[in-house]
Every structure is written in C-alpha cells, then in structure tokens.
C-alpha atoms as a PDB file:
ATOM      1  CA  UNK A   1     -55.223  66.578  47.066  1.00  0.00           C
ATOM      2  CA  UNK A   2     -52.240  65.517  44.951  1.00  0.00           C
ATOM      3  CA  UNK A   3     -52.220  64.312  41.460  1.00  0.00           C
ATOM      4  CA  UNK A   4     -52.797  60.604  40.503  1.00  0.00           C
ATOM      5  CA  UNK A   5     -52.158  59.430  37.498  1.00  0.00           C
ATOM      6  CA  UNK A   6     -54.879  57.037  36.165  1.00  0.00           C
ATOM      7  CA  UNK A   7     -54.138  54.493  33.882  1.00  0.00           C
ATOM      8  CA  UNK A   8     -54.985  55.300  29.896  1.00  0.00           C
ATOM      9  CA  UNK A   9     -54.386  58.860  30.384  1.00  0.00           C
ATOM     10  CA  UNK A  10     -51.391  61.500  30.891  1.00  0.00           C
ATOM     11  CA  UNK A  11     -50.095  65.172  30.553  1.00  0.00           C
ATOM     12  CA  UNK A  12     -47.917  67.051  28.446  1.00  0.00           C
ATOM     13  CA  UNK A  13     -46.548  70.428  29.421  1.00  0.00           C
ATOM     14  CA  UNK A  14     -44.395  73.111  26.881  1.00  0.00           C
ATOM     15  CA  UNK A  15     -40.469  72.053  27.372  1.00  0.00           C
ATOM     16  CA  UNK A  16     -39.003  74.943  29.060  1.00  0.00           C
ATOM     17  CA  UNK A  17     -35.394  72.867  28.527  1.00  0.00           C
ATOM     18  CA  UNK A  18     -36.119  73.334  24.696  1.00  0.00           C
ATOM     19  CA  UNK A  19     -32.164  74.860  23.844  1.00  0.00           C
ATOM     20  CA  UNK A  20     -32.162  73.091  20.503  1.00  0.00           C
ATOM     21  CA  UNK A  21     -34.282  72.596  16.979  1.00  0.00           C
ATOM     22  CA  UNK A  22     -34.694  69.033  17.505  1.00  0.00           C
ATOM     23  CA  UNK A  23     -35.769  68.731  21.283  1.00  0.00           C
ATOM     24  CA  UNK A  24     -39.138  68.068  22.137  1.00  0.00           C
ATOM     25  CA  UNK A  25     -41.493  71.258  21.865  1.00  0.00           C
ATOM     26  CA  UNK A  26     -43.641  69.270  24.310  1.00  0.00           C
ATOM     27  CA  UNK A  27     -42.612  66.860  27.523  1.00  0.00           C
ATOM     28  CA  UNK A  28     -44.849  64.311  30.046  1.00  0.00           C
ATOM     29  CA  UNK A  29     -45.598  61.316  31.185  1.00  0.00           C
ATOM     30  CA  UNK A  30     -48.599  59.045  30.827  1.00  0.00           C
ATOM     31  CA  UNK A  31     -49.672  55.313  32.058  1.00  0.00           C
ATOM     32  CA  UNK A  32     -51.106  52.724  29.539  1.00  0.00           C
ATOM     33  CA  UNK A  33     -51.962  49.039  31.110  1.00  0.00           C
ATOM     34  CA  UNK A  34     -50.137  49.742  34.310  1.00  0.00           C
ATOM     35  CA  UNK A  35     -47.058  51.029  32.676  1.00  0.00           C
ATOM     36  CA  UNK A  36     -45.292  54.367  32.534  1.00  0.00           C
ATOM     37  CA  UNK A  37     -44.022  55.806  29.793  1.00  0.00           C
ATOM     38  CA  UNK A  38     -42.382  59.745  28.790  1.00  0.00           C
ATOM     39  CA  UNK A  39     -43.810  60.996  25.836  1.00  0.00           C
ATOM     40  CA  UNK A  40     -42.548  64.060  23.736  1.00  0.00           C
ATOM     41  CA  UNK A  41     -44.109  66.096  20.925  1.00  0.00           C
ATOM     42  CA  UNK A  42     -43.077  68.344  18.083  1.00  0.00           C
ATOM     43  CA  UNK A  43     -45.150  71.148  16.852  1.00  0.00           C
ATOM     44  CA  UNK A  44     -45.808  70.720  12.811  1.00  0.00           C
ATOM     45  CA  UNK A  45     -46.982  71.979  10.159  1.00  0.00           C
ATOM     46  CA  UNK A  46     -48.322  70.038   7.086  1.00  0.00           C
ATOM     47  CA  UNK A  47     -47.870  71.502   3.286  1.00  0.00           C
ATOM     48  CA  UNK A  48     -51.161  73.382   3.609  1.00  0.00           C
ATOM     49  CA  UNK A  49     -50.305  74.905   7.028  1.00  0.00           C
ATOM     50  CA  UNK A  50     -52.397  72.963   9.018  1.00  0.00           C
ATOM     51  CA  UNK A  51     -50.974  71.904  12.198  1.00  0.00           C
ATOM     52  CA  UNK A  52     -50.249  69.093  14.063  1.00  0.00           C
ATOM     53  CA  UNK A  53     -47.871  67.005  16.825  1.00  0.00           C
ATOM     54  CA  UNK A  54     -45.526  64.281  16.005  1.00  0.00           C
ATOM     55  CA  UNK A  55     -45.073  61.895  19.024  1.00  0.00           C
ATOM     56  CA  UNK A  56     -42.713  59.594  20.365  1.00  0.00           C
ATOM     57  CA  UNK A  57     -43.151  57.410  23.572  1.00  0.00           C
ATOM     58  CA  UNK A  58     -40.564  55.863  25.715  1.00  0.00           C
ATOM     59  CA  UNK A  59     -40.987  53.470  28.431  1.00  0.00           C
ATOM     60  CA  UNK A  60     -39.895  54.875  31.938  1.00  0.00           C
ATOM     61  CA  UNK A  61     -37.251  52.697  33.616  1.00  0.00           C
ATOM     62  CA  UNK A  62     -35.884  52.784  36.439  1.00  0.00           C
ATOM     63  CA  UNK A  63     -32.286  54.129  36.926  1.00  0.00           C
ATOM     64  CA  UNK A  64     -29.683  51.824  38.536  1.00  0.00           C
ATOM     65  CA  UNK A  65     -28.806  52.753  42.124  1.00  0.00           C
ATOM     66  CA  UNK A  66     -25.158  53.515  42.239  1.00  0.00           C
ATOM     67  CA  UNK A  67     -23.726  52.345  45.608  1.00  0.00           C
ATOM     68  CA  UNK A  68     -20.288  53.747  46.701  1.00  0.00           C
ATOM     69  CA  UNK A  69     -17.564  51.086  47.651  1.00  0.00           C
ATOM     70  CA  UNK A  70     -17.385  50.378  51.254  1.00  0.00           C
ATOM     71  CA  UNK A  71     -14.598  51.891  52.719  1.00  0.00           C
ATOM     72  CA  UNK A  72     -12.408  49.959  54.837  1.00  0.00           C
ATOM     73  CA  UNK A  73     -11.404  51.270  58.596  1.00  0.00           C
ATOM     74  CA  UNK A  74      -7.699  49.298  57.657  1.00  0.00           C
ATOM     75  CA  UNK A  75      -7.223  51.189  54.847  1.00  0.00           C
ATOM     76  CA  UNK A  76      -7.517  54.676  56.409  1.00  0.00           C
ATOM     77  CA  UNK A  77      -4.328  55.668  57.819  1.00  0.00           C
ATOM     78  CA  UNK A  78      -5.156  58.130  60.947  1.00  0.00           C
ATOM     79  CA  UNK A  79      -2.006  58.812  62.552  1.00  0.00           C
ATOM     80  CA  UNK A  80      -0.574  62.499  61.716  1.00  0.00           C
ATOM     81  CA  UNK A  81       2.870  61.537  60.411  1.00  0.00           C
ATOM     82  CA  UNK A  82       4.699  65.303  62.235  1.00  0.00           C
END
C-alpha cells in the first residue's frame, strides 16, 4: 500500500543534503486545507539547554514546464557538402 498524505498532517525526515550551518537539519512535506507545502527545521537549543525546532513552511508550486523550440525541417541543411 503506498503512502497518502492526509490533509492536516505531514513528515519530516533528517536532511542527508545538510553540507552547510544554515541548511535545514530537518526536510518534508505536509498538506494543510488541501494545500502542499515543504517544511524545514533547525535543531536548537535555548539558554538553559533545553531543546527545540525552529520551522519554516513554504508553499509547494509547481515548476514551469520548459518546452524546447520546435525545430524546423527548412532549417536543417542535410546534404553532405564533399
């Protein structure tokens, strides 16, 4: 049975990208009101040593579909010129 994502909840798994102080010590995804989003977390510490996870939330759109130029059949040249 694969995974399903149900809405109001998500996952977060250790960042094994992490190569520098400031990247995320945590990475995943999770799906409030219909919508998906990436979320990240940081592993802290407070004054007293108690610890905790700073989070930050980013709504997951859609990359643009790059289509190549068509390539015209007049513009390709296939006679061998020798």
């Amino acid at each position: 049975m694969a995974y399903e994502v149900r809405d109001n909840s998500g996952s977060m798994f250790p960042n094994n990208k992490k190569v520098a102080e400031n990247h995320a010590d945590l990475q995943g995804s999770i799906r409030v009101g219909g919508v998906d989003y990436w979320i990240n977390g940081w592993n802290k510490k407070t004054n007293n040593g108690l610890s905790w996870i700073s989070l930050s939330v980013k709504e997951k759109v859609a990359r643009p579909v790059v289509e190549e130029p068509e390539t015209k059949t007049e513009d390709i040249n296939d006679e061998i010129p020798f």
